[in-house]
PDB file of N, CA and C in Angstrom:
ATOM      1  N   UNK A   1     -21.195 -57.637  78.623  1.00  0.00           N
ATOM      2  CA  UNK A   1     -21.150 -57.452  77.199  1.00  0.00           C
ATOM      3  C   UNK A   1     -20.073 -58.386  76.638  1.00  0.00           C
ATOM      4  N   UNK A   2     -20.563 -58.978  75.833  1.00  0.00           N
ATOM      5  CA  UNK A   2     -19.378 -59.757  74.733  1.00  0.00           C
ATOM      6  C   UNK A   2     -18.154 -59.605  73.752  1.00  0.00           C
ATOM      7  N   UNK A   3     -17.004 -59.788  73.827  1.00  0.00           N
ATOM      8  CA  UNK A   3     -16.246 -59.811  72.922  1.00  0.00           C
ATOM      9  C   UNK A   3     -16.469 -58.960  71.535  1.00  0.00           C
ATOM     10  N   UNK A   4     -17.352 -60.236  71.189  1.00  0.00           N
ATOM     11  CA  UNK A   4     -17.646 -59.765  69.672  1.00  0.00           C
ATOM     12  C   UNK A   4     -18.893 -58.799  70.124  1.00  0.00           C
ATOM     13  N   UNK A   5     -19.453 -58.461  70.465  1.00  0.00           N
ATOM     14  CA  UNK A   5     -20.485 -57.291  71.098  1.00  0.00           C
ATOM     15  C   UNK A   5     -19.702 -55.604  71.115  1.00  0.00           C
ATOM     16  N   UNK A   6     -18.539 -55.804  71.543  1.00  0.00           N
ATOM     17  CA  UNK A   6     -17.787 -54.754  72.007  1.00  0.00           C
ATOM     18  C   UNK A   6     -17.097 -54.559  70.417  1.00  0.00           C
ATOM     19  N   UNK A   7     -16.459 -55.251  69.578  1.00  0.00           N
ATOM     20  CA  UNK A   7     -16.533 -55.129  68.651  1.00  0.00           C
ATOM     21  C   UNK A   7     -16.797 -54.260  67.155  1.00  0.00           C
ATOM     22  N   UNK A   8     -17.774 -54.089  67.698  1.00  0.00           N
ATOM     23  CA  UNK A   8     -18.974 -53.752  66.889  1.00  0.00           C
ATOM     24  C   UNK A   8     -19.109 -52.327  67.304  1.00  0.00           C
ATOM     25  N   UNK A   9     -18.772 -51.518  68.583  1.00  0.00           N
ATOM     26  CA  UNK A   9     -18.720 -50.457  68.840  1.00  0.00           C
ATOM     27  C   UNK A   9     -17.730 -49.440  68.261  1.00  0.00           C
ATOM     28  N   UNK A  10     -18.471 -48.296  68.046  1.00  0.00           N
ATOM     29  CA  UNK A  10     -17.201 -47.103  67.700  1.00  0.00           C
ATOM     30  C   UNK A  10     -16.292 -46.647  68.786  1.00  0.00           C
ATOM     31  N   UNK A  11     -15.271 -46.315  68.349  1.00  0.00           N
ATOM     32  CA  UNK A  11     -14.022 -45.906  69.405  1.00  0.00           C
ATOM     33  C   UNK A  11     -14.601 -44.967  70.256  1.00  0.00           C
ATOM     34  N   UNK A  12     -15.523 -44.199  70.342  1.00  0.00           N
ATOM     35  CA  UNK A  12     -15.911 -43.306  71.113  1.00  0.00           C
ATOM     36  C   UNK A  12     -17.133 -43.919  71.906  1.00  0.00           C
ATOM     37  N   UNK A  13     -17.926 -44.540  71.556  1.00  0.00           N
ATOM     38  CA  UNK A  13     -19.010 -45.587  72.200  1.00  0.00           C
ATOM     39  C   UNK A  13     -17.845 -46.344  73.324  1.00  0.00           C
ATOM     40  N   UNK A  14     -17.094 -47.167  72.985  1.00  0.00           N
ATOM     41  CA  UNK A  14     -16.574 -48.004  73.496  1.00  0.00           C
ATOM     42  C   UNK A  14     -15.778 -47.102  74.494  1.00  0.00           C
ATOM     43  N   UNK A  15     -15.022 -45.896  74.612  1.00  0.00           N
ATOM     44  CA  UNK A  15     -14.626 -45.213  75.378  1.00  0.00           C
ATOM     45  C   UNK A  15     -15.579 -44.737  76.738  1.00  0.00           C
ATOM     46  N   UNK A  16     -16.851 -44.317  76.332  1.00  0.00           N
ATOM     47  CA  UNK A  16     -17.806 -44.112  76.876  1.00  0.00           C
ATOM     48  C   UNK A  16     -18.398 -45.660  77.973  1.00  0.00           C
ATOM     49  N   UNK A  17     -18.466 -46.769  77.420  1.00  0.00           N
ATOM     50  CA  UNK A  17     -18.075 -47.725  77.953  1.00  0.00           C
ATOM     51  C   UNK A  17     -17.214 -48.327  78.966  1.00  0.00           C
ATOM     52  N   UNK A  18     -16.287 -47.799  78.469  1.00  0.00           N
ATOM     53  CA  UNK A  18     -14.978 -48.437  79.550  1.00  0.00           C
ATOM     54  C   UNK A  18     -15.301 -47.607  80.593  1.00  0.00           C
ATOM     55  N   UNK A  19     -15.613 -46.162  80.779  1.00  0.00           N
ATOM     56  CA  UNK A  19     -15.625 -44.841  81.525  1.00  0.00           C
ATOM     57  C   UNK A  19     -17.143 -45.688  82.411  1.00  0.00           C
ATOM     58  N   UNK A  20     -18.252 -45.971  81.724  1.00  0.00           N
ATOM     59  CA  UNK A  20     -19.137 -46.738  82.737  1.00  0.00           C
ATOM     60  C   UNK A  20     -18.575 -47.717  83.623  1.00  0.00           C
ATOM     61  N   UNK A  21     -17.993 -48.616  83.028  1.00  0.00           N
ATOM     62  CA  UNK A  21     -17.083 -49.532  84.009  1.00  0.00           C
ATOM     63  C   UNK A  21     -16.301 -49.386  85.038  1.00  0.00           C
ATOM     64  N   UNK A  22     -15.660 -48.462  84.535  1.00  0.00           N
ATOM     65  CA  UNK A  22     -14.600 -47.909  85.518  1.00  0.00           C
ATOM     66  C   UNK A  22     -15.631 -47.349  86.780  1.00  0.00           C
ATOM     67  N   UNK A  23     -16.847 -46.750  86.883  1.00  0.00           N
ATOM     68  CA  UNK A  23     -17.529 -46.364  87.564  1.00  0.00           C
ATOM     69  C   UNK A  23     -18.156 -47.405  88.085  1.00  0.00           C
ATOM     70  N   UNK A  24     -18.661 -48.310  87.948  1.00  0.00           N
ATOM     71  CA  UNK A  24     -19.184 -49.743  88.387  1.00  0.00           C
ATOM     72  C   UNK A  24     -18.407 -49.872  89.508  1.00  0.00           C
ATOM     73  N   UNK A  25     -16.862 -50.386  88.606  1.00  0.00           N
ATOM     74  CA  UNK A  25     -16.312 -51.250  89.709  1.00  0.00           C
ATOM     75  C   UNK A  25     -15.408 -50.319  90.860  1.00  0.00           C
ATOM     76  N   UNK A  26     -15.546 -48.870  90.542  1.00  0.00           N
ATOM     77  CA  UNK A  26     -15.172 -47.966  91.759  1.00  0.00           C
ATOM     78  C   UNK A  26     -16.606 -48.216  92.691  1.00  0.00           C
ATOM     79  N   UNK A  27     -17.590 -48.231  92.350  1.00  0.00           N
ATOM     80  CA  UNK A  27     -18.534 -48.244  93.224  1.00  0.00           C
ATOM     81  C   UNK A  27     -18.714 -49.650  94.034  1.00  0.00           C
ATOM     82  N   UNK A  28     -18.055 -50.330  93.393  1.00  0.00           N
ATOM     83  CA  UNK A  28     -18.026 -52.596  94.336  1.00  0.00           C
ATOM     84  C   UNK A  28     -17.139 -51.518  95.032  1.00  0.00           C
ATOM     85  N   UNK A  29     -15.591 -51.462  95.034  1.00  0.00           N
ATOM     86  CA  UNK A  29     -14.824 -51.057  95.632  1.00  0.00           C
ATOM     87  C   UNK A  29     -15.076 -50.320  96.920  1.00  0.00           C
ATOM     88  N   UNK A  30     -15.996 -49.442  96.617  1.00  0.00           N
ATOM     89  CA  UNK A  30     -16.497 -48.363  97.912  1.00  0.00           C
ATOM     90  C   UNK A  30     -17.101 -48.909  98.762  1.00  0.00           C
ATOM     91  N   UNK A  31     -18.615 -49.775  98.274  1.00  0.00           N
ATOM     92  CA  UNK A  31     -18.734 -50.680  98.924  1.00  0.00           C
ATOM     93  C   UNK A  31     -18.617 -51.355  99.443  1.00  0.00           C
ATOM     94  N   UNK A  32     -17.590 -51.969  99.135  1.00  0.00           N
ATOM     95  CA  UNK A  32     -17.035 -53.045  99.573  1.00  0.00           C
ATOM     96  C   UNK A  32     -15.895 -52.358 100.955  1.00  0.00           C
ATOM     97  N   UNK A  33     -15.045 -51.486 100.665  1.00  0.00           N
ATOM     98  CA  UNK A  33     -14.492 -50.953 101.631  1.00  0.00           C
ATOM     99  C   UNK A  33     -15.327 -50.284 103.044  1.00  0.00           C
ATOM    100  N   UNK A  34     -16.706 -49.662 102.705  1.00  0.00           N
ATOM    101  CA  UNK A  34     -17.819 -49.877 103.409  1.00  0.00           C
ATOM    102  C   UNK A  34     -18.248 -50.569 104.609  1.00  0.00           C
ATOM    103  N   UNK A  35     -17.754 -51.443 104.212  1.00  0.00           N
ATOM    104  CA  UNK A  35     -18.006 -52.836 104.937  1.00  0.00           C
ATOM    105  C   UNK A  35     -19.521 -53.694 104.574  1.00  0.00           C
ATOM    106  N   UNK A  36     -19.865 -53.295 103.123  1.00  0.00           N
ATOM    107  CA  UNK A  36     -21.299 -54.405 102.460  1.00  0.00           C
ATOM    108  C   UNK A  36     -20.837 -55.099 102.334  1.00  0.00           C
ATOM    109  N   UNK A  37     -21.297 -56.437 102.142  1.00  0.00           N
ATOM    110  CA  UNK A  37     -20.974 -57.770 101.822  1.00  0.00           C
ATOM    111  C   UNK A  37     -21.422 -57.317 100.336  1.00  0.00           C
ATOM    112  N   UNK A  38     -20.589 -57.473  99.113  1.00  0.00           N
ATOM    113  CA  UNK A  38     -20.511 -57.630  98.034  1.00  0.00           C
ATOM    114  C   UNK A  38     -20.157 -58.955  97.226  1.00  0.00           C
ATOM    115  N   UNK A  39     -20.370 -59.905  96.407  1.00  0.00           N
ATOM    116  CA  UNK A  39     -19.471 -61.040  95.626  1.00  0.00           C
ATOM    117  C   UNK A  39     -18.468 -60.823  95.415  1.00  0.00           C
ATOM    118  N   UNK A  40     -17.505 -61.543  95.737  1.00  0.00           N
ATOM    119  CA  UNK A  40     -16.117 -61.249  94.413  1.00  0.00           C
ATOM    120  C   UNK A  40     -16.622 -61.782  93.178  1.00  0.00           C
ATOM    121  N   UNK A  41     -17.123 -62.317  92.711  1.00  0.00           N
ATOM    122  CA  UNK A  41     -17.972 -62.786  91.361  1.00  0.00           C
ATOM    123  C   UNK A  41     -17.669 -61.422  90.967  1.00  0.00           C
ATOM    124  N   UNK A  42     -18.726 -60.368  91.480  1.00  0.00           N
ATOM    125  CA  UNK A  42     -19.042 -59.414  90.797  1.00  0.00           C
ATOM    126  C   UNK A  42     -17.935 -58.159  90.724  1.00  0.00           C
ATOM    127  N   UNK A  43     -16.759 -58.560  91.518  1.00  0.00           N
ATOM    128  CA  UNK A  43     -15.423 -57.771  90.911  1.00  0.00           C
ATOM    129  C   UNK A  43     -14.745 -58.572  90.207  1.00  0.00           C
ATOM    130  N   UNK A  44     -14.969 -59.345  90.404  1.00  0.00           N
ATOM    131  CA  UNK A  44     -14.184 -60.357  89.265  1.00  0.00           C
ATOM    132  C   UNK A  44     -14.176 -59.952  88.086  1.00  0.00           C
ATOM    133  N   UNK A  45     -15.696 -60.146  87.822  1.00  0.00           N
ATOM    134  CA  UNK A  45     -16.866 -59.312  86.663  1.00  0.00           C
ATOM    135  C   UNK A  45     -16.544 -59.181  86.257  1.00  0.00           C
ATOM    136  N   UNK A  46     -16.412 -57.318  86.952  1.00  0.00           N
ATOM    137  CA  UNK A  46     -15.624 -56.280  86.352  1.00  0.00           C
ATOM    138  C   UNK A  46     -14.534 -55.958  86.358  1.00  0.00           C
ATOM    139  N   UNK A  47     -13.732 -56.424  86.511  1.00  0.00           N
ATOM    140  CA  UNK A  47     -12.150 -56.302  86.363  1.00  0.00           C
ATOM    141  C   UNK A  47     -11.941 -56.824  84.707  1.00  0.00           C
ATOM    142  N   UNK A  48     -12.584 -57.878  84.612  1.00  0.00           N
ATOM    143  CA  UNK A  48     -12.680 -58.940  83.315  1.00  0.00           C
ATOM    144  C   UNK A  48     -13.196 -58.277  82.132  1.00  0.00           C
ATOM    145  N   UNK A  49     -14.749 -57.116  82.181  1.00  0.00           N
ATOM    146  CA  UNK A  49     -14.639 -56.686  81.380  1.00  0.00           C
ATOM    147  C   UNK A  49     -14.093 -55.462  81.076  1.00  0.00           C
ATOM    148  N   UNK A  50     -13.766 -54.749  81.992  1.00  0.00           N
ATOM    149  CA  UNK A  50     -12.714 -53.351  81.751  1.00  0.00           C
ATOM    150  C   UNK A  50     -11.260 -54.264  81.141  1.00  0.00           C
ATOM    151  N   UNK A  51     -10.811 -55.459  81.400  1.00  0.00           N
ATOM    152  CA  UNK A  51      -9.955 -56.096  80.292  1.00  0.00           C
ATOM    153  C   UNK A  51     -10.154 -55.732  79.265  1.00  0.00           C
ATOM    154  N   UNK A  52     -11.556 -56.272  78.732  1.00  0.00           N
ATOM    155  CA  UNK A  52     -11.667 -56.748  77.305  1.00  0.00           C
ATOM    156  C   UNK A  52     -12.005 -55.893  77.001  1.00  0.00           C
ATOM    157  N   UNK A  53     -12.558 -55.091  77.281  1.00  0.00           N
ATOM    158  CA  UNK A  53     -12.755 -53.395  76.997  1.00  0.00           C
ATOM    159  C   UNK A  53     -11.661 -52.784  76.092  1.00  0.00           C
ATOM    160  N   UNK A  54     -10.335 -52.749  77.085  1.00  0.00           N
ATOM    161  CA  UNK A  54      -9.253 -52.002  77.442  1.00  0.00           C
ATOM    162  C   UNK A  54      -8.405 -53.018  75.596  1.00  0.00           C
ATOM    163  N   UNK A  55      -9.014 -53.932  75.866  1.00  0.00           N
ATOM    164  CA  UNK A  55      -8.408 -55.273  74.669  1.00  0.00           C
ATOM    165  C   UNK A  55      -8.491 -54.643  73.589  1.00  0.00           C
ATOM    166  N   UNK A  56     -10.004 -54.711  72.791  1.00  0.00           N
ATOM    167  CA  UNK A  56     -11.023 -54.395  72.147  1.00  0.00           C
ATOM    168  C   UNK A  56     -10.371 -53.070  71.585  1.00  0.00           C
ATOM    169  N   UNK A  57     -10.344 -51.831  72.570  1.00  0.00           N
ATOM    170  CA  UNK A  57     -10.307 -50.848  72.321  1.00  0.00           C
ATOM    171  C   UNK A  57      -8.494 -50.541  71.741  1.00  0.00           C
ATOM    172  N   UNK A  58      -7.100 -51.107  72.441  1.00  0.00           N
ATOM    173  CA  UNK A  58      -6.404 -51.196  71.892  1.00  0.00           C
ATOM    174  C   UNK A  58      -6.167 -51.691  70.435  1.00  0.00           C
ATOM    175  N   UNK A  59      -6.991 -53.262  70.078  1.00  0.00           N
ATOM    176  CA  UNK A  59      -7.031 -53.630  68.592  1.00  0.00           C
ATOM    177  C   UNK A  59      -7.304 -52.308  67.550  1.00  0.00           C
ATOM    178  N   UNK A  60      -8.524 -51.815  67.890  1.00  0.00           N
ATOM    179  CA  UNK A  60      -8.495 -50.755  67.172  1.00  0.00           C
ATOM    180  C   UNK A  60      -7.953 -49.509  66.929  1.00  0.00           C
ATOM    181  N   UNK A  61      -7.295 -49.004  67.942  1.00  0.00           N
ATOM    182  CA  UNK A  61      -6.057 -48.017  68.217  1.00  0.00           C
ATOM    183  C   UNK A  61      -5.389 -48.503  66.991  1.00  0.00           C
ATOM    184  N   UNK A  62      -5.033 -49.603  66.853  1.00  0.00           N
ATOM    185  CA  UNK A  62      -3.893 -50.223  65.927  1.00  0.00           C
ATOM    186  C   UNK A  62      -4.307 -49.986  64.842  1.00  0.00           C
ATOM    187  N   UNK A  63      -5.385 -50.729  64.432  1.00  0.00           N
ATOM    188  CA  UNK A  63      -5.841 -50.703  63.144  1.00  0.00           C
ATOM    189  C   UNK A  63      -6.176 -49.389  62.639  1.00  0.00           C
ATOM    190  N   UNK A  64      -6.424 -48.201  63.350  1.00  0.00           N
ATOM    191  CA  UNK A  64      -7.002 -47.075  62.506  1.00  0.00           C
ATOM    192  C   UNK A  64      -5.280 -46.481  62.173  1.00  0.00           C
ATOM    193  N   UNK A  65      -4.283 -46.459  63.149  1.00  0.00           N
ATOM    194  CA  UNK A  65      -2.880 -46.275  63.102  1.00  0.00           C
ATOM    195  C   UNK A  65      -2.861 -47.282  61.998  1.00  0.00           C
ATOM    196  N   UNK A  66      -2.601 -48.542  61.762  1.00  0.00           N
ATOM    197  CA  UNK A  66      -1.887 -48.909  60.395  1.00  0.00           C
ATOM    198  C   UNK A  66      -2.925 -48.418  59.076  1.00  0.00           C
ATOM    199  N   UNK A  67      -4.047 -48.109  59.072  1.00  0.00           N
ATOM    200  CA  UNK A  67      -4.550 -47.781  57.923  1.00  0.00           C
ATOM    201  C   UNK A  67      -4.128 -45.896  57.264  1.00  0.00           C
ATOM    202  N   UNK A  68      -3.580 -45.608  58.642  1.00  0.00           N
ATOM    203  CA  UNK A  68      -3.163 -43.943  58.270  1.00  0.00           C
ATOM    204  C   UNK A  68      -1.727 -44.086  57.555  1.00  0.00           C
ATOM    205  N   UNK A  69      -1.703 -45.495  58.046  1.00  0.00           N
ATOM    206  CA  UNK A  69       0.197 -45.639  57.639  1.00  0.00           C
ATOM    207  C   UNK A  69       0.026 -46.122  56.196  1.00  0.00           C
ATOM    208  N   UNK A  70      -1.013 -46.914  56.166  1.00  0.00           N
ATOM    209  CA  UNK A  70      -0.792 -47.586  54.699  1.00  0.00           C
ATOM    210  C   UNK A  70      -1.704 -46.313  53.548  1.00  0.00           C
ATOM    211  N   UNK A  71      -2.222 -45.406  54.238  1.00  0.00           N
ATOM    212  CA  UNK A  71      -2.625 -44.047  53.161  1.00  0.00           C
ATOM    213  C   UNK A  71      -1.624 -43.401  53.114  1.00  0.00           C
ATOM    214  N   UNK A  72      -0.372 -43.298  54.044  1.00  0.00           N
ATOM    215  CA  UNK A  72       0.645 -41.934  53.658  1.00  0.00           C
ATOM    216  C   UNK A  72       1.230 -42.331  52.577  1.00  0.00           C
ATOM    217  N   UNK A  73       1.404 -43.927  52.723  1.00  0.00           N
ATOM    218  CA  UNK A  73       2.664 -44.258  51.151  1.00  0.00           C
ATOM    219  C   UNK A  73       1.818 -44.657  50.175  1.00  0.00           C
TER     220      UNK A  73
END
């Protein structure tokens, strides 16, 4: 999923999101500890987008916090 894709999601979508991810790349992990031959490509992946996830989802933390700040005064 994209940047501007993720974006576009509500804080609770996008939570729901990150929570899929996080399950993804526990499952490379298992696998991979397993002993499957897995890509690192594909932890790479996901490490990259639980980033931008984690990115995404902080920007907006912020922004709904400064808009509560700029309604109190």
């Amino acid at each position: 999923m994209k940047a501007s894709e993720l974006k576009n999601l509500s804080v609770s979508d996008l939570k729901g999101e990150l929570a899929e991810q996080y399950r993804t790349y526990f499952n490379l992990r298992f696998r991979e500890a397993a002993g499957e031959d897995i890509g690192s490509a594909d932890m790479k992946k996901a490490r990259r987008v639980i980033a931008q996830m984690k990115t995404v989802l902080t920007e907006k933390e912020k922004q709904a916090g400064a808009q509560v700040t700029r309604e109190k005064t």
